[in-house]
N, C-alpha and C. Protein backbone atom coordinates (compact mmCIF):
# COMPACT_ATOMS: atom_id res chain seq x y z
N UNK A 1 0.82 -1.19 0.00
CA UNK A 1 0.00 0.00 0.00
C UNK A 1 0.86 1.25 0.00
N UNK A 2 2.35 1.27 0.66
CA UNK A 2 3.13 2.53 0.45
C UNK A 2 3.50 2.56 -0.61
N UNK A 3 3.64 2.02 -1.57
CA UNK A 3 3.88 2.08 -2.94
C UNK A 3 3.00 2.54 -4.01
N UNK A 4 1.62 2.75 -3.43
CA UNK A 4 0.35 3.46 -3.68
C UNK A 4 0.44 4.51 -3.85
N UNK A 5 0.72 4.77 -2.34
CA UNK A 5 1.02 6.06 -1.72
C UNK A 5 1.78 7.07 -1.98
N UNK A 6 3.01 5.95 -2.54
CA UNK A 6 4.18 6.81 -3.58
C UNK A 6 3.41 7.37 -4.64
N UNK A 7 3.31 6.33 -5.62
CA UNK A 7 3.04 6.69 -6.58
C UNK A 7 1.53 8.18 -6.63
N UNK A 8 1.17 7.96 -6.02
CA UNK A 8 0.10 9.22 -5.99
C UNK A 8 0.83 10.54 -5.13
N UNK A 9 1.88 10.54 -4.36
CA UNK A 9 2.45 11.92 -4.45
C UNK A 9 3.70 12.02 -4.95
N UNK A 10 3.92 11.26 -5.81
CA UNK A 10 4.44 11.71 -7.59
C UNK A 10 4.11 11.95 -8.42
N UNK A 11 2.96 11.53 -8.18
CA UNK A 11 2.00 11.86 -9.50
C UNK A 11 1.24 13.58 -9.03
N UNK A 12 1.06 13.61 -7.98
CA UNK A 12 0.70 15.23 -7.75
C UNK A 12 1.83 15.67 -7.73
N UNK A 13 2.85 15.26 -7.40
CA UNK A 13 3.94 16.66 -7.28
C UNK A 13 4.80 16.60 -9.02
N UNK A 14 4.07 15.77 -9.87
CA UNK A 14 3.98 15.90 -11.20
C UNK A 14 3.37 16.62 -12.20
N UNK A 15 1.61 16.95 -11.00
CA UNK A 15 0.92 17.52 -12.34
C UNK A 15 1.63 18.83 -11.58
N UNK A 16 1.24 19.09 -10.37
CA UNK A 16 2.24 20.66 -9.54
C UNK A 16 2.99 21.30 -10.37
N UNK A 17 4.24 20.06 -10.74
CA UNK A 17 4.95 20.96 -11.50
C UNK A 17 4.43 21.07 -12.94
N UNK A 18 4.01 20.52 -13.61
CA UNK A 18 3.36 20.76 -15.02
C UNK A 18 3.05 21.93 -15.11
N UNK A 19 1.83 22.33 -13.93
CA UNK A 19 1.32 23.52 -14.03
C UNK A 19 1.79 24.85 -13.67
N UNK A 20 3.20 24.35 -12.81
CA UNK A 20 4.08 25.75 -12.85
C UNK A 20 4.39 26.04 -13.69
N UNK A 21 4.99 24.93 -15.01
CA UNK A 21 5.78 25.50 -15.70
C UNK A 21 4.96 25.53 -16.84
N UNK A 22 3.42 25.79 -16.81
CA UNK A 22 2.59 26.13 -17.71
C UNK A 22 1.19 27.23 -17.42
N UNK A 23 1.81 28.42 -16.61
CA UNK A 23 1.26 29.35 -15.95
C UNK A 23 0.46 29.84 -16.65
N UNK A 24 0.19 30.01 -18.18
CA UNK A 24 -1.06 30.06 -18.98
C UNK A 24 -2.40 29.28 -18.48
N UNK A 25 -1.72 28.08 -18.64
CA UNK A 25 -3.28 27.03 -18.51
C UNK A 25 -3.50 26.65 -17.16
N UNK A 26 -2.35 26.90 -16.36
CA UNK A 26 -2.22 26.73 -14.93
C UNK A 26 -4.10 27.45 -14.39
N UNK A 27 -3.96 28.93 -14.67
CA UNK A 27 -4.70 30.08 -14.66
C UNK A 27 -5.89 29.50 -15.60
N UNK A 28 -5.70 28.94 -16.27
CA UNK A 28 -7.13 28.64 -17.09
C UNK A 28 -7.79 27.40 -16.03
N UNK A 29 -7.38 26.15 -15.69
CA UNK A 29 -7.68 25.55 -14.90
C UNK A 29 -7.77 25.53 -13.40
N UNK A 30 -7.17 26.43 -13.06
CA UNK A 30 -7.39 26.65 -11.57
C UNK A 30 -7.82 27.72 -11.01
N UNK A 31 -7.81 28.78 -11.82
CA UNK A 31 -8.30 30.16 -11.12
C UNK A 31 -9.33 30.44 -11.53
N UNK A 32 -10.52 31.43 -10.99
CA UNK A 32 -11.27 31.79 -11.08
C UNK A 32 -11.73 32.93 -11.72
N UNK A 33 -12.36 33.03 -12.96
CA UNK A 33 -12.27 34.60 -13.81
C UNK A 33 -11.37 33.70 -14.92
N UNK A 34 -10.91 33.06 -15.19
CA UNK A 34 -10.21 32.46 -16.37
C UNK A 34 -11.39 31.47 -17.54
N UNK A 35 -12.17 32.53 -18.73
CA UNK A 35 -12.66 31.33 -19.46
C UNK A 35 -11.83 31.29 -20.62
N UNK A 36 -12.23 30.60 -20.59
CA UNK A 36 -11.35 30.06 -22.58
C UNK A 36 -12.72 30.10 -23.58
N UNK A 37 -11.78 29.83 -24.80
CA UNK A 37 -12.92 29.72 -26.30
C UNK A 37 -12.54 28.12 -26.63
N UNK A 38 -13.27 27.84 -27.54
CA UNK A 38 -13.07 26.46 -27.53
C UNK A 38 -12.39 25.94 -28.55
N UNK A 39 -11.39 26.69 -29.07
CA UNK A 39 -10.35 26.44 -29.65
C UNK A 39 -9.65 26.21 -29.27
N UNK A 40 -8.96 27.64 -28.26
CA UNK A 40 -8.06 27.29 -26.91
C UNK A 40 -7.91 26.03 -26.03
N UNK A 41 -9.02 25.50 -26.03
CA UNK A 41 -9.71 24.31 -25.09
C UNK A 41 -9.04 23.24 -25.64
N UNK A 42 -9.39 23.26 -26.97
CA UNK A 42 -8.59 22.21 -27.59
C UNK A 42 -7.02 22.11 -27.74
N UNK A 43 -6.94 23.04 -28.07
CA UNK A 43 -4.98 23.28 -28.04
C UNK A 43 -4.48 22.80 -26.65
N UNK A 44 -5.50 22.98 -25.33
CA UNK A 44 -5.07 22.49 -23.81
C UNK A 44 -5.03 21.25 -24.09
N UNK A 45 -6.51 20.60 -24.52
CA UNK A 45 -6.76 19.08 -23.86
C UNK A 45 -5.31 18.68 -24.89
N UNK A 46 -4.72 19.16 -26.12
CA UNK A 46 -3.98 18.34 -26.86
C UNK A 46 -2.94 18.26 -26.05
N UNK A 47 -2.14 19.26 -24.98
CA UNK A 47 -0.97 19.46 -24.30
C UNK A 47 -1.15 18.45 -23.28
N UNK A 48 -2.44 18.31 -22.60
CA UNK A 48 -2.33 17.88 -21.25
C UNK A 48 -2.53 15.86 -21.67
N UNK A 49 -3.03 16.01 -22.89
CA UNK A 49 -3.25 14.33 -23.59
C UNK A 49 -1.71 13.93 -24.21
N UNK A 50 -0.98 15.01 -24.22
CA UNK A 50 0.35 14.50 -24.74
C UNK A 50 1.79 14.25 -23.98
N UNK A 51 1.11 15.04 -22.42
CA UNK A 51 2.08 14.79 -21.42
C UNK A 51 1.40 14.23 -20.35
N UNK A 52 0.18 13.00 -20.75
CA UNK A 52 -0.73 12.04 -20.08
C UNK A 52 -1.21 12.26 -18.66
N UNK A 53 -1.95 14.35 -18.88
CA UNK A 53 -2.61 14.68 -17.89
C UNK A 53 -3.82 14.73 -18.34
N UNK A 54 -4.21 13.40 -17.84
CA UNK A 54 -6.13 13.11 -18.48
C UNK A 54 -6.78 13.94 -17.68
N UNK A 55 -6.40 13.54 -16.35
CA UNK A 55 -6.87 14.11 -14.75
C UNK A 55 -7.49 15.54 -14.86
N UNK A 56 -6.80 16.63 -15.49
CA UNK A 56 -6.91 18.03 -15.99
C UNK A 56 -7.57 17.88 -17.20
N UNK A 57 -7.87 17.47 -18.04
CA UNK A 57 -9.08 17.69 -18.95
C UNK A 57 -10.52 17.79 -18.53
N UNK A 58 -10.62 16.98 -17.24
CA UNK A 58 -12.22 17.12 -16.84
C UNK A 58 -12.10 18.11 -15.83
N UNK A 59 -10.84 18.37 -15.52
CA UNK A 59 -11.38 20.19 -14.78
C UNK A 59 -11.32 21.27 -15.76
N UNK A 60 -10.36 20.95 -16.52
CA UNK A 60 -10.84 21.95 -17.16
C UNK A 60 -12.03 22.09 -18.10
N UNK A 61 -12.77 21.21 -18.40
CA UNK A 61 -14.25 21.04 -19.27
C UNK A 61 -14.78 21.74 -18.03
N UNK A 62 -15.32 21.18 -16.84
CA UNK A 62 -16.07 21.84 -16.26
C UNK A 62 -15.63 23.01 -15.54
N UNK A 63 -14.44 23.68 -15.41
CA UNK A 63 -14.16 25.11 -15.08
C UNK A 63 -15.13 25.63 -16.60
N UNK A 64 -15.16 25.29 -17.61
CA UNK A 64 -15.37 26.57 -18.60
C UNK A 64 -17.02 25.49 -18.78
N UNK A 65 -18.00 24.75 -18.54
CA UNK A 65 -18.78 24.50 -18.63
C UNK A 65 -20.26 25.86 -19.51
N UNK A 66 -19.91 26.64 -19.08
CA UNK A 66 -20.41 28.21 -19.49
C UNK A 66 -20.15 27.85 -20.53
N UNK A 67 -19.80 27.69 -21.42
CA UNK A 67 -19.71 28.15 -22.83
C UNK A 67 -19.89 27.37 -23.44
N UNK A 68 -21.02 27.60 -24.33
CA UNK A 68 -22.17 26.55 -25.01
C UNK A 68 -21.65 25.46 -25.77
N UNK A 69 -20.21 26.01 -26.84
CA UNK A 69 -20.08 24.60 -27.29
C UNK A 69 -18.93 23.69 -26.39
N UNK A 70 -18.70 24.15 -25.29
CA UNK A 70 -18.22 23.24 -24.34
C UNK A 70 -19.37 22.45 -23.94
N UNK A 71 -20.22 22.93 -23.19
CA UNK A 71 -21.10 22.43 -22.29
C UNK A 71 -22.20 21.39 -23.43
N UNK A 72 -22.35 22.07 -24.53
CA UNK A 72 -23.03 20.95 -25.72
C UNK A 72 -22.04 19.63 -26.02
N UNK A 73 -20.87 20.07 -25.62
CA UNK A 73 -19.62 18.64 -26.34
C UNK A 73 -20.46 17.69 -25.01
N UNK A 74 -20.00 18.38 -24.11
CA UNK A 74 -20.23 17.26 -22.34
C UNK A 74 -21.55 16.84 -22.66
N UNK A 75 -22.33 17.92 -22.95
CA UNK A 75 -23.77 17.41 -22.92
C UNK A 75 -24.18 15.57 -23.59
N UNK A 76 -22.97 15.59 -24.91
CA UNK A 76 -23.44 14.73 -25.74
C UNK A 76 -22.51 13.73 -25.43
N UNK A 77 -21.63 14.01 -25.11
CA UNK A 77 -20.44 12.79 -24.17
C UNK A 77 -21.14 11.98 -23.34
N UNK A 78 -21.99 13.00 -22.48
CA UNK A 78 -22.64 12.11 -21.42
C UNK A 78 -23.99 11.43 -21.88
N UNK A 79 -24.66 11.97 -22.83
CA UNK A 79 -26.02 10.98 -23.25
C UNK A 79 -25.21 9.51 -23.73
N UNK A 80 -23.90 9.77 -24.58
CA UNK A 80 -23.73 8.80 -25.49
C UNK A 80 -22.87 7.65 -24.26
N UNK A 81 -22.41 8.03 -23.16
CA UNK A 81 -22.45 7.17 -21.88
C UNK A 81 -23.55 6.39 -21.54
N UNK A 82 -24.30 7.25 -21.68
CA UNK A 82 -25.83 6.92 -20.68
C UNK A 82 -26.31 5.84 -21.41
N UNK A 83 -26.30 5.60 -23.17
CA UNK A 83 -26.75 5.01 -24.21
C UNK A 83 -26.24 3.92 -24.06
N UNK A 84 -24.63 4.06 -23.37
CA UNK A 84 -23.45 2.59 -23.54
C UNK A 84 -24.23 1.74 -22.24
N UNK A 85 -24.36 2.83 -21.49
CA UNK A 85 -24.69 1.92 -19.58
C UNK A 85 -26.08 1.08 -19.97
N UNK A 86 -26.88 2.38 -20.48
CA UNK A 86 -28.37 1.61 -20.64
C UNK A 86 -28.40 0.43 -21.12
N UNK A 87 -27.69 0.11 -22.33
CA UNK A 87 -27.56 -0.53 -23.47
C UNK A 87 -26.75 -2.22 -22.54
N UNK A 88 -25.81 -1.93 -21.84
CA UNK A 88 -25.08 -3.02 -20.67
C UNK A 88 -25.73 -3.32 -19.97
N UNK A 89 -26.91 -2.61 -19.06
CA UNK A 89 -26.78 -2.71 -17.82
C UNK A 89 -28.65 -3.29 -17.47
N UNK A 90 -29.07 -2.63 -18.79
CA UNK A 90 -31.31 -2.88 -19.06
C UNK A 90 -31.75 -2.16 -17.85
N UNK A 91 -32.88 -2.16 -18.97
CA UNK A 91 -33.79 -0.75 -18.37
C UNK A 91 -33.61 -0.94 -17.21
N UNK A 92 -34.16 -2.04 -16.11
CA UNK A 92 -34.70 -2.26 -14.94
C UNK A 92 -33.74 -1.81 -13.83
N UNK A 93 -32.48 -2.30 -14.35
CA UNK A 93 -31.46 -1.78 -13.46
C UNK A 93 -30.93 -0.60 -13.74
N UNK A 94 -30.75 0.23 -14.84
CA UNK A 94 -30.54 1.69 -15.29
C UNK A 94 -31.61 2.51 -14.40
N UNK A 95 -32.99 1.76 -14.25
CA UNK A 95 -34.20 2.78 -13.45
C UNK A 95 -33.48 2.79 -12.09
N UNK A 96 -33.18 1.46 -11.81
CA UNK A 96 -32.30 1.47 -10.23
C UNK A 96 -31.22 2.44 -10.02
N UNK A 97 -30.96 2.25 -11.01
CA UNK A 97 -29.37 3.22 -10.14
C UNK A 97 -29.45 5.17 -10.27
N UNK A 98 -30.51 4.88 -11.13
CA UNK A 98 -31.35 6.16 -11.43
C UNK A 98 -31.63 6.67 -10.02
N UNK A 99 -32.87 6.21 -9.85
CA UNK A 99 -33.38 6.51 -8.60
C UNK A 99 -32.69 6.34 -7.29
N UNK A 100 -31.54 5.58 -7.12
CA UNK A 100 -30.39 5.09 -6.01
C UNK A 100 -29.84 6.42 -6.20
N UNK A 101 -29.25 6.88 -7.30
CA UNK A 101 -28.42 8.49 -7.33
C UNK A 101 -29.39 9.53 -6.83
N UNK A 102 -30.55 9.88 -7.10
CA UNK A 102 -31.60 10.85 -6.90
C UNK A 102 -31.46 10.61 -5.53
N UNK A 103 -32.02 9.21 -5.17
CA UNK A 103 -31.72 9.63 -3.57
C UNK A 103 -31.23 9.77 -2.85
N UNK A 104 -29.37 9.51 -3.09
CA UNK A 104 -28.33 9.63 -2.69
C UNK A 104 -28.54 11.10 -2.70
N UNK A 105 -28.69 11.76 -3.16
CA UNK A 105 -28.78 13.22 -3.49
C UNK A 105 -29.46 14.05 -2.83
N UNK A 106 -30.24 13.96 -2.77
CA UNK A 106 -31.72 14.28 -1.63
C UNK A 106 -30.87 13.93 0.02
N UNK A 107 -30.51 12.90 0.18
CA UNK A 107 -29.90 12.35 1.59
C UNK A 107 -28.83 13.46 1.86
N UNK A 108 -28.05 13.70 0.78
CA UNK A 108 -26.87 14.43 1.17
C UNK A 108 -27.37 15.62 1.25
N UNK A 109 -28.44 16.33 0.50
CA UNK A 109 -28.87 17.60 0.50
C UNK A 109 -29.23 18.09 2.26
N UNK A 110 -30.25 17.16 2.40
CA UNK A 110 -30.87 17.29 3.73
C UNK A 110 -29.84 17.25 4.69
N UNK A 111 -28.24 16.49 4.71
CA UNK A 111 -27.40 16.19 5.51
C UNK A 111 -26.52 17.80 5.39
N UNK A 112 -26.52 17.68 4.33
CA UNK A 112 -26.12 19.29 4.33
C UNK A 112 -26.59 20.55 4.80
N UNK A 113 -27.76 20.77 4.50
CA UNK A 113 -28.48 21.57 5.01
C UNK A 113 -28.79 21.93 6.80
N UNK A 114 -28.99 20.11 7.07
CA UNK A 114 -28.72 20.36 8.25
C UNK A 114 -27.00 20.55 9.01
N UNK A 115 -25.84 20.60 8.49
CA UNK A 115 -24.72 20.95 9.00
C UNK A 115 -24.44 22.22 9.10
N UNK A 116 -25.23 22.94 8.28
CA UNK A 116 -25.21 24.10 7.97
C UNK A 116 -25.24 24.82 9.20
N UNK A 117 -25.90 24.67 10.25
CA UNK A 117 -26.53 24.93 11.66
C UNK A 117 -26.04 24.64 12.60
């Protein structure tokens, strides 16, 4: 298990440095007030897919989620998921895990709400 352990704070003190020494996209993915166009977007995911930071492509999709043909790409990423699961998994149990998430959701809401206090 320490060898786990390694490997995952090498691997953060990997992407760390990535993103120092890429203070452009650093700022696009981590700060706040930073959107991109979705050209830009693409020129990132190609940098961060070529120095096998997958990890940072889905923050950065949803940091810039705002902008329509981002949020239309995700939109259709995720139906065409939903199509693969449905398609594996049949209706009966897709309704299950449906309604298992909704209420997972609801549980945490109310758990939240009440911590709040």
């Amino acid at each position: 298990m320490q060898n786990n352990s390694n490997l995952m704070e090498n691997r953060t003190a990997e992407i760390i440095r990535w993103l120092s020494n890429h203070n452009k996209i650093q700022r696009r993915i981590c700060w706040e007030g930073y959107a991109i166009e979705p050209d830009e977007c693409l020129e990132i995911i190609e940098m961060l897919e070529k120095d096998g930071l997958y990890e940072l492509i889905y923050i950065l999709l949803m940091r810039n989620v705002n902008h329509i043909v981002i949020s239309e790409a995700i939109e259709i990423l995720q139906a065409e998921a939903w199509v693969k699961e449905w398609e594996k998994i049949g209706d009966e149990q897709m309704c299950r895990n449906i309604k298992e998430q909704i209420r997972q959701g609801m549980n945490m809401h109310k758990k939240n709400i009440g911590d709040m206090f």
